[in-house]
PDB file of N, CA and C in Angstrom:
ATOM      1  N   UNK A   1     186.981  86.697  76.609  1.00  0.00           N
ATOM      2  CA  UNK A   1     187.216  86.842  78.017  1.00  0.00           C
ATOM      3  C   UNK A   1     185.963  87.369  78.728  1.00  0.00           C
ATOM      4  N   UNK A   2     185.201  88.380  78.329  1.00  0.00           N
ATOM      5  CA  UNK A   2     184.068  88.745  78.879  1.00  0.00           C
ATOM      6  C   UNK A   2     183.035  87.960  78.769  1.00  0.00           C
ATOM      7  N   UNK A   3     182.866  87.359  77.781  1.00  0.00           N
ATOM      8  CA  UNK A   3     181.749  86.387  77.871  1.00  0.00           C
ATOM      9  C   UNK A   3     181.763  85.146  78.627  1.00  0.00           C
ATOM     10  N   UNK A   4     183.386  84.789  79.521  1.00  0.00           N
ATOM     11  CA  UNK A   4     183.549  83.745  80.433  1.00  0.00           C
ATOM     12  C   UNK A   4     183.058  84.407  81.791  1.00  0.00           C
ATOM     13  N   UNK A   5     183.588  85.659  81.460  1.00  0.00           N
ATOM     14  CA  UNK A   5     183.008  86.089  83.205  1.00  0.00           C
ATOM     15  C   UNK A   5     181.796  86.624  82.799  1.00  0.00           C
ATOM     16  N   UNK A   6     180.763  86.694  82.214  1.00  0.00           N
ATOM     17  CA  UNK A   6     179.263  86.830  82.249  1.00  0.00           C
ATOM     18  C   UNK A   6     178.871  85.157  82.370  1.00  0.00           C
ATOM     19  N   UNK A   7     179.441  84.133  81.824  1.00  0.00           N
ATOM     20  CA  UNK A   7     178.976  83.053  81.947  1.00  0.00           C
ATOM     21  C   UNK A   7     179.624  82.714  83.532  1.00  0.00           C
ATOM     22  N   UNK A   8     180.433  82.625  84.000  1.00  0.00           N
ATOM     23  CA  UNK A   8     180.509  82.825  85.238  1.00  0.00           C
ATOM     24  C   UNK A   8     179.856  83.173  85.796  1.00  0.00           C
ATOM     25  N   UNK A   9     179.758  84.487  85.637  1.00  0.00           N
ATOM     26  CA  UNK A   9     178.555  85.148  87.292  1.00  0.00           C
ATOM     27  C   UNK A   9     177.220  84.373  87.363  1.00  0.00           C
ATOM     28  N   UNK A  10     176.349  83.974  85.830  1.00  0.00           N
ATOM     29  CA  UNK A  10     175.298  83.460  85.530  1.00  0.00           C
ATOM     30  C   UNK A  10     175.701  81.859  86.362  1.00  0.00           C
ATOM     31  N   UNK A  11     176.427  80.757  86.478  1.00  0.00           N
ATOM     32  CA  UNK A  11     176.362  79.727  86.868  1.00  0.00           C
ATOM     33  C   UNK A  11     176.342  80.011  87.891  1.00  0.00           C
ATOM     34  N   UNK A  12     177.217  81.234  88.957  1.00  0.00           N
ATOM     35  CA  UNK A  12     177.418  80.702  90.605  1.00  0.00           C
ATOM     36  C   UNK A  12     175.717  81.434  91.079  1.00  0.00           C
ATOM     37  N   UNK A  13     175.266  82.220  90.018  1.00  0.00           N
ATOM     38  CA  UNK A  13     173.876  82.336  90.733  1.00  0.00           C
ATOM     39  C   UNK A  13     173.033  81.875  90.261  1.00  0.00           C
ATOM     40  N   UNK A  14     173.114  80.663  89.011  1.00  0.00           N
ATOM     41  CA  UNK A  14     172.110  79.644  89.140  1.00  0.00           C
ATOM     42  C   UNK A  14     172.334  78.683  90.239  1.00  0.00           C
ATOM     43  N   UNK A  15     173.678  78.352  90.389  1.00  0.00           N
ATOM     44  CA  UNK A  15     173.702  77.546  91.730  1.00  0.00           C
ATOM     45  C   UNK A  15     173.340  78.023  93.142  1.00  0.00           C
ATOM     46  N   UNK A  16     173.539  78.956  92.864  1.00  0.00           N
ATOM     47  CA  UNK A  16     173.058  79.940  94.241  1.00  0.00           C
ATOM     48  C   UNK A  16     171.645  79.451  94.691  1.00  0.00           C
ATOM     49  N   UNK A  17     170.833  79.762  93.417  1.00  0.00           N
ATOM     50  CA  UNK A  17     169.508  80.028  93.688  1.00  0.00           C
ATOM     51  C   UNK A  17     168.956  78.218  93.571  1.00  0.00           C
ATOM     52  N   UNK A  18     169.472  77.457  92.792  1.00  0.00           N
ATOM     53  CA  UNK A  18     168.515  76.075  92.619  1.00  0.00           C
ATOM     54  C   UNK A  18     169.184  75.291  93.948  1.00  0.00           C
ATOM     55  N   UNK A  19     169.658  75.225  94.746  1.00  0.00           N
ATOM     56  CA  UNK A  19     170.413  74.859  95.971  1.00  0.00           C
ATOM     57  C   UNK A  19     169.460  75.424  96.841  1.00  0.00           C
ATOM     58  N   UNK A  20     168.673  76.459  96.546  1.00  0.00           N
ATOM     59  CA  UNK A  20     167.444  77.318  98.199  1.00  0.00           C
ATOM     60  C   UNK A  20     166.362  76.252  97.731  1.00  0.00           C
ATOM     61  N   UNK A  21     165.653  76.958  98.563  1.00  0.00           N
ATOM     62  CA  UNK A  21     163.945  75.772  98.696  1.00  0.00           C
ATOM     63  C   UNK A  21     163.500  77.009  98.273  1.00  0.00           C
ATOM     64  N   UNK A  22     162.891  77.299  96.987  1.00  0.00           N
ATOM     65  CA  UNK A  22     161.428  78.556  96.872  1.00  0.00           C
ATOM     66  C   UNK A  22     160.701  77.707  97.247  1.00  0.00           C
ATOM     67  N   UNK A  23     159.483  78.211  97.896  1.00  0.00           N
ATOM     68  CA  UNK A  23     158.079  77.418  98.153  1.00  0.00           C
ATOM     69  C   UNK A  23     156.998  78.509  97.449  1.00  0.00           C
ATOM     70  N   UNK A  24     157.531  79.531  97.159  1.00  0.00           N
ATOM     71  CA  UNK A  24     155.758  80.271  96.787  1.00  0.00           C
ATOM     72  C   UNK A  24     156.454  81.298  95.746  1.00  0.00           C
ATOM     73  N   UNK A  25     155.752  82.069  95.066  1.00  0.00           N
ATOM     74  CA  UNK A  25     155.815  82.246  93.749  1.00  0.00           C
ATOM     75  C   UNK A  25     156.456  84.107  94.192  1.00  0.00           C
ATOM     76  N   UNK A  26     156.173  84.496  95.355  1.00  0.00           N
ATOM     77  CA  UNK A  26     157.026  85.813  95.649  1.00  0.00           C
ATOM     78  C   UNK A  26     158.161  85.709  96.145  1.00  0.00           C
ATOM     79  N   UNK A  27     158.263  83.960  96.650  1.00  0.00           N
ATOM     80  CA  UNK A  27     159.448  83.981  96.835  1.00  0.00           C
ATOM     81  C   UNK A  27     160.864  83.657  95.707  1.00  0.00           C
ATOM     82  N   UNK A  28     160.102  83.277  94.432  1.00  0.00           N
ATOM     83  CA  UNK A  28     160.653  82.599  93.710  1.00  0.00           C
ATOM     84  C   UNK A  28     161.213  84.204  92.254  1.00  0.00           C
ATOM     85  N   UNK A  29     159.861  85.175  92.586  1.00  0.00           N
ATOM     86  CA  UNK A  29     160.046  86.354  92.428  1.00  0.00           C
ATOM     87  C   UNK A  29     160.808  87.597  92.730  1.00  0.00           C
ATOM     88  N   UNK A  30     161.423  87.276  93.802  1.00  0.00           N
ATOM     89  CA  UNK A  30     162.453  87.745  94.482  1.00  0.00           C
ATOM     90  C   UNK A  30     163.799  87.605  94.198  1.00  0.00           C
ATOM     91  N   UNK A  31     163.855  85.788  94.329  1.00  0.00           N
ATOM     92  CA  UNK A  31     165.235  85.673  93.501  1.00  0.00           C
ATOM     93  C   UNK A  31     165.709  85.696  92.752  1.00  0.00           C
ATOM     94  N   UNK A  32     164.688  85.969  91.564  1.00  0.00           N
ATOM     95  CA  UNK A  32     164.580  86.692  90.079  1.00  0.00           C
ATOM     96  C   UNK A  32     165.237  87.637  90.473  1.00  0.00           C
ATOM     97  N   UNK A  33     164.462  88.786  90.542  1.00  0.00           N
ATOM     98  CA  UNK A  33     164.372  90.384  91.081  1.00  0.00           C
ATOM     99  C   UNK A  33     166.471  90.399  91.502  1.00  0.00           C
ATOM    100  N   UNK A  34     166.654  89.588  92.415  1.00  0.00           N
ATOM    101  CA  UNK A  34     167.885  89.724  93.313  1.00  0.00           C
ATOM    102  C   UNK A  34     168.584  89.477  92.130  1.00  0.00           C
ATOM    103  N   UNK A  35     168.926  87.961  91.014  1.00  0.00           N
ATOM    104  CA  UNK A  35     169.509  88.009  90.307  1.00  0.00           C
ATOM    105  C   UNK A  35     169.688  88.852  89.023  1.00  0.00           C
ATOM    106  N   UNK A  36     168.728  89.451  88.741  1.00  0.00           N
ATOM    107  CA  UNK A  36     168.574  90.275  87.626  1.00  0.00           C
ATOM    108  C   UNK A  36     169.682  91.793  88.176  1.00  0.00           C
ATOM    109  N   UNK A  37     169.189  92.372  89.243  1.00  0.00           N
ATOM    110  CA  UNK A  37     170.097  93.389  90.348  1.00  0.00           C
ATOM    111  C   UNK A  37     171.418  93.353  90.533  1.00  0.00           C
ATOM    112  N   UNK A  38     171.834  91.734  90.944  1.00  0.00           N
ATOM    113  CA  UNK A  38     173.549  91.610  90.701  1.00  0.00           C
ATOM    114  C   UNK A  38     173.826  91.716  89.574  1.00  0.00           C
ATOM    115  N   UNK A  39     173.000  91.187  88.432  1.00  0.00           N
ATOM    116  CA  UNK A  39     173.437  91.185  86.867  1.00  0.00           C
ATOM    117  C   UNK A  39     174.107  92.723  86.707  1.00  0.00           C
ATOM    118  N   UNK A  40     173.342  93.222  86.959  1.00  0.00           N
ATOM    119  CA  UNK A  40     173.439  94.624  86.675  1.00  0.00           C
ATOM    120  C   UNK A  40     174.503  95.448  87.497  1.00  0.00           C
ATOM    121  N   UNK A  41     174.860  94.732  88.881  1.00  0.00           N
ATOM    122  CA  UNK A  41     175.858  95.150  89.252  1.00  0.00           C
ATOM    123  C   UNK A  41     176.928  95.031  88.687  1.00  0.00           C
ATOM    124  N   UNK A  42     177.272  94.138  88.261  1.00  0.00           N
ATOM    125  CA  UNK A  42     178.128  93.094  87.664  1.00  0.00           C
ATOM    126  C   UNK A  42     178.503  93.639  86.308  1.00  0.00           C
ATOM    127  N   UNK A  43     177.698  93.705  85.639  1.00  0.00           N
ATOM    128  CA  UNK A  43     178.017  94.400  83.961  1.00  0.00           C
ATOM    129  C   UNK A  43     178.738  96.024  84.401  1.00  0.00           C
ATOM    130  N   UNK A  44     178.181  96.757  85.245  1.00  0.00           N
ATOM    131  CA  UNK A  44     178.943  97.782  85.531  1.00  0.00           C
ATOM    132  C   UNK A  44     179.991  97.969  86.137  1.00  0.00           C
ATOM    133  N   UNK A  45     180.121  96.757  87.357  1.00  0.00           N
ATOM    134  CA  UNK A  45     181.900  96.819  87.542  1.00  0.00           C
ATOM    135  C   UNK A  45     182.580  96.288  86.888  1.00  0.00           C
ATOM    136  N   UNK A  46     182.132  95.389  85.945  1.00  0.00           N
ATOM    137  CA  UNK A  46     183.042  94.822  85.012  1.00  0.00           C
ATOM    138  C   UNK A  46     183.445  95.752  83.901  1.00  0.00           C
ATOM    139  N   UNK A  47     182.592  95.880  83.376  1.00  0.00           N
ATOM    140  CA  UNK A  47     183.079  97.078  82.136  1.00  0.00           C
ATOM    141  C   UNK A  47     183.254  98.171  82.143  1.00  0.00           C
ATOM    142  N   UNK A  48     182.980  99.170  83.492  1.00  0.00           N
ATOM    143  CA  UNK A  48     183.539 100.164  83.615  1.00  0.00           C
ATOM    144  C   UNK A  48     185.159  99.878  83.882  1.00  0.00           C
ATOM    145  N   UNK A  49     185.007  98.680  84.764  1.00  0.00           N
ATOM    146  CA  UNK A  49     186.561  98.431  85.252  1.00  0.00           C
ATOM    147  C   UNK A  49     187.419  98.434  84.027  1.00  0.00           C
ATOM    148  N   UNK A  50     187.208  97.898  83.010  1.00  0.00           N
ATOM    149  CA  UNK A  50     187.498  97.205  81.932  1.00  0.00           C
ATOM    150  C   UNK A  50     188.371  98.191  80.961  1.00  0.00           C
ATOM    151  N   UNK A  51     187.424  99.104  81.157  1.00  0.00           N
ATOM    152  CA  UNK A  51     187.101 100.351  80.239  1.00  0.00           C
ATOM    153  C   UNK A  51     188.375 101.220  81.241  1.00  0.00           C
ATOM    154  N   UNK A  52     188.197 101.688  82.565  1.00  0.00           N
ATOM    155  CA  UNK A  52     189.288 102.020  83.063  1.00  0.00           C
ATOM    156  C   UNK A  52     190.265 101.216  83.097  1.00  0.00           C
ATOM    157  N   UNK A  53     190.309 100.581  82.856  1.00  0.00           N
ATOM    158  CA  UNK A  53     192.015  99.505  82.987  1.00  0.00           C
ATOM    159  C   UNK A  53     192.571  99.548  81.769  1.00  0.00           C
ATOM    160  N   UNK A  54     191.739  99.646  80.292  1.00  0.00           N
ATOM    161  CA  UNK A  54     191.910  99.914  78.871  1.00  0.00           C
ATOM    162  C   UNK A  54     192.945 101.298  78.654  1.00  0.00           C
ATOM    163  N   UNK A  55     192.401 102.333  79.721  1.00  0.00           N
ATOM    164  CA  UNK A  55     192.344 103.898  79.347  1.00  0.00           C
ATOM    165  C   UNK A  55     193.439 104.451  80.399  1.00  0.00           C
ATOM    166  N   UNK A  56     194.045 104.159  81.606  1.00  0.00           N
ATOM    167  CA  UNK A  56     194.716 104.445  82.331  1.00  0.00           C
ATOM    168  C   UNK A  56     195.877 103.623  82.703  1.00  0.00           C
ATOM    169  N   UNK A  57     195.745 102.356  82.924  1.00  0.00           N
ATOM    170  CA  UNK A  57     196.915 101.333  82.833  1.00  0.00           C
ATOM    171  C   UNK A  57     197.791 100.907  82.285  1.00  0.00           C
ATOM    172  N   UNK A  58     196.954 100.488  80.950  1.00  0.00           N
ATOM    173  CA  UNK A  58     197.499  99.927  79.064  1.00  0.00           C
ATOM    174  C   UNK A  58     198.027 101.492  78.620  1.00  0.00           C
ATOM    175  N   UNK A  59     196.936 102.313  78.891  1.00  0.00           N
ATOM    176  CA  UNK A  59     197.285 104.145  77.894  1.00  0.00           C
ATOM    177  C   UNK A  59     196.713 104.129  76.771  1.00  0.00           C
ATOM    178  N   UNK A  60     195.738 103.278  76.259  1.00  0.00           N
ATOM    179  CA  UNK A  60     194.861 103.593  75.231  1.00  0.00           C
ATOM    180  C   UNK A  60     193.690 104.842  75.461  1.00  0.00           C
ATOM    181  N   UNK A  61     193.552 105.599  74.572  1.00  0.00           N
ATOM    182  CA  UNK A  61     193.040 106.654  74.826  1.00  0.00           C
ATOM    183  C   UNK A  61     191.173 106.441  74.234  1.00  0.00           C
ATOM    184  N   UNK A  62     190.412 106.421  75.034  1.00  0.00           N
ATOM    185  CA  UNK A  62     189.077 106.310  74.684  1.00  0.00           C
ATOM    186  C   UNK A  62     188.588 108.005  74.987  1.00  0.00           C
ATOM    187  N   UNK A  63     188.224 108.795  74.032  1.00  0.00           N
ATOM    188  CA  UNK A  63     187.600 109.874  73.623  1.00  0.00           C
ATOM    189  C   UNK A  63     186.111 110.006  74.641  1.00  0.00           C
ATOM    190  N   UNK A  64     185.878 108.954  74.521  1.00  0.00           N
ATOM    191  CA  UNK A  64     184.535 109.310  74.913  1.00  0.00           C
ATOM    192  C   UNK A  64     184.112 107.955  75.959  1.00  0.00           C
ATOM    193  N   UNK A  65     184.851 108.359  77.355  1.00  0.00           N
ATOM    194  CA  UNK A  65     185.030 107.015  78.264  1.00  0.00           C
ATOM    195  C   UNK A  65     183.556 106.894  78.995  1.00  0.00           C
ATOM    196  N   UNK A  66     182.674 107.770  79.395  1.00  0.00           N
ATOM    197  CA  UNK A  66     181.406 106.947  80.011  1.00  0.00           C
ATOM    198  C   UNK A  66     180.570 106.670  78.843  1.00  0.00           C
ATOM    199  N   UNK A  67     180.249 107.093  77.566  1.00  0.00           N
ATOM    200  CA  UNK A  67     180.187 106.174  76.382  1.00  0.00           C
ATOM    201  C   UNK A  67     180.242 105.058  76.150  1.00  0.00           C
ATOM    202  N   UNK A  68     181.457 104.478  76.283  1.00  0.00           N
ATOM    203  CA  UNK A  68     181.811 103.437  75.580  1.00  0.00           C
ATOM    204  C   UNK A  68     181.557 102.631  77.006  1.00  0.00           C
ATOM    205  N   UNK A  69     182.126 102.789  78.072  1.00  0.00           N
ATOM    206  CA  UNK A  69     181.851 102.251  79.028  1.00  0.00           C
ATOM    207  C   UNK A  69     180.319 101.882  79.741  1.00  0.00           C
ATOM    208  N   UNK A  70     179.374 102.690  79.285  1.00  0.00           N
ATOM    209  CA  UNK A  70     177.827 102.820  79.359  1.00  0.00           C
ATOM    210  C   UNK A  70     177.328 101.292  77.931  1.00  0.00           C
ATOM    211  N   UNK A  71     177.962 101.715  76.880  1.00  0.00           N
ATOM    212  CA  UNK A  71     178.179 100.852  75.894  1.00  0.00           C
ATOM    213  C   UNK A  71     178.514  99.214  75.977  1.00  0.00           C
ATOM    214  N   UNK A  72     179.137  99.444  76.840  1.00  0.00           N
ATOM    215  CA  UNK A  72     180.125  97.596  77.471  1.00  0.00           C
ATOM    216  C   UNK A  72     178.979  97.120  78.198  1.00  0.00           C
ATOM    217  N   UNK A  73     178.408  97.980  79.664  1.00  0.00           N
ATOM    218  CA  UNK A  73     177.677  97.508  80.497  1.00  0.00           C
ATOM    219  C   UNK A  73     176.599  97.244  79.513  1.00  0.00           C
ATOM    220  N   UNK A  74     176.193  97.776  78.562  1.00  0.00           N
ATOM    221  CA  UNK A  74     174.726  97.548  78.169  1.00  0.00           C
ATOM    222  C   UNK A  74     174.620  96.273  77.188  1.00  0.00           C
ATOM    223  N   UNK A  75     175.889  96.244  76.663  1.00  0.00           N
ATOM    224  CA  UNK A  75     175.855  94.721  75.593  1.00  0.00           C
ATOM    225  C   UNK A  75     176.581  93.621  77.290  1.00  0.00           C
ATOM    226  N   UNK A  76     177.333  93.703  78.176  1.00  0.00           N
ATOM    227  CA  UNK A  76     177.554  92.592  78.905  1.00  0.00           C
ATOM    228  C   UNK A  76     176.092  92.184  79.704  1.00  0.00           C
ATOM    229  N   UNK A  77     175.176  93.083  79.944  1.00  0.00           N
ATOM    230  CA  UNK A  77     174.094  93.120  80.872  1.00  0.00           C
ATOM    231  C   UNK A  77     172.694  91.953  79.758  1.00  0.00           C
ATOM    232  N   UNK A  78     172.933  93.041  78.522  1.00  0.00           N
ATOM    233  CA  UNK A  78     171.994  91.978  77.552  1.00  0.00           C
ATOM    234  C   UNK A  78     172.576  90.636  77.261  1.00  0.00           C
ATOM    235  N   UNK A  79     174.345  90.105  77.286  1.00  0.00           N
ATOM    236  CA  UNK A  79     174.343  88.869  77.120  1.00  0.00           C
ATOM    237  C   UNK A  79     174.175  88.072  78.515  1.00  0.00           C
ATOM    238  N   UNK A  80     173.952  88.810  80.033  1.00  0.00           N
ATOM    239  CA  UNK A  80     173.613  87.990  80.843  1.00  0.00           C
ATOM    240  C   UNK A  80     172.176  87.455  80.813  1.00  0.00           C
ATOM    241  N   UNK A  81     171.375  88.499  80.611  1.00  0.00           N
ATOM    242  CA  UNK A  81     170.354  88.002  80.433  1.00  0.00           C
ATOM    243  C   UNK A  81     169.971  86.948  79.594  1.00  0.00           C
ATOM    244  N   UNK A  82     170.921  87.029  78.065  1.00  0.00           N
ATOM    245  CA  UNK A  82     170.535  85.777  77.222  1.00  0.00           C
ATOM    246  C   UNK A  82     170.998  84.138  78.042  1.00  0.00           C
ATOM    247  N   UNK A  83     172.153  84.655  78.982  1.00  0.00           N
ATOM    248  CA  UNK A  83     172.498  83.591  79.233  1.00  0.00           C
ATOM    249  C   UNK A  83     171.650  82.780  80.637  1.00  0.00           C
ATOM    250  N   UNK A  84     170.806  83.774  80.996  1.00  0.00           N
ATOM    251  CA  UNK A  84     169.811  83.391  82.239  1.00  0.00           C
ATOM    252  C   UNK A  84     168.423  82.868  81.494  1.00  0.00           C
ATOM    253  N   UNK A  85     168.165  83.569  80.194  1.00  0.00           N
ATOM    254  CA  UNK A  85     167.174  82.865  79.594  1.00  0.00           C
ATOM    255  C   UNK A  85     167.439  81.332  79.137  1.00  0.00           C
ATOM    256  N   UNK A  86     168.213  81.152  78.669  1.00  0.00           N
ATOM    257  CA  UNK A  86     168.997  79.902  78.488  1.00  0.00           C
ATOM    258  C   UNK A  86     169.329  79.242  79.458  1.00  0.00           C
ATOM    259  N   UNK A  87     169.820  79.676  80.663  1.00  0.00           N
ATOM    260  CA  UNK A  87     169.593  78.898  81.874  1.00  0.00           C
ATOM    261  C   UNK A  87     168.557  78.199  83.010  1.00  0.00           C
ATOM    262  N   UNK A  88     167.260  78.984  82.184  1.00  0.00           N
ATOM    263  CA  UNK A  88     165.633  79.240  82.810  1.00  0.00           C
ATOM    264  C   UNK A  88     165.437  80.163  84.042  1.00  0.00           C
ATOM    265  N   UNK A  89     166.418  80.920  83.563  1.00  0.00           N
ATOM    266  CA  UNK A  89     165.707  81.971  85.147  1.00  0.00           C
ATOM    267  C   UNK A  89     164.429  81.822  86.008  1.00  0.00           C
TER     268      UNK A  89
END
């Protein structure tokens, strides 16, 4: 399930971005910069959410919740990136 919505977010902002006109190389640097920034937004509302919805909703008890949740964002954030390298960022 998480790896559909990391592959998700990665397609609507490759489409995002190959749909603009870059013309120059700061501009093309930018939308790097911008997509790399949502990535990162993104891995943290997702898996913190995740992580709270695990621990308060369901009632599974995580010991050590910004841990594991610091933990989620950091492996969902590294498979966006694999999946933007693979996409040619």
């Amino acid at each position: 399930m998480f790896s559909r919505i990391c592959i998700l977010a990665r397609a609507v902002l490759f489409l995002a971005v190959s749909r603009s006109k870059i013309t120059s190389r700061a501009e093309n640097l930018a939308a790097k910069s911008i997509q790399i920034a949502i990535g990162v937004v993104v891995a943290l509302v997702v898996r913190f959410g995740i992580t709270w919805l695990a621990d308060s909703m369901i009632g599974l008890h995580i010991p050590q919740f910004a841990d594991t949740a610091l933990f989620l964002s950091i492996t969902f954030f590294s498979f966006f990136l694999l999946i933007s390298a693979v996409m040619s960022l």
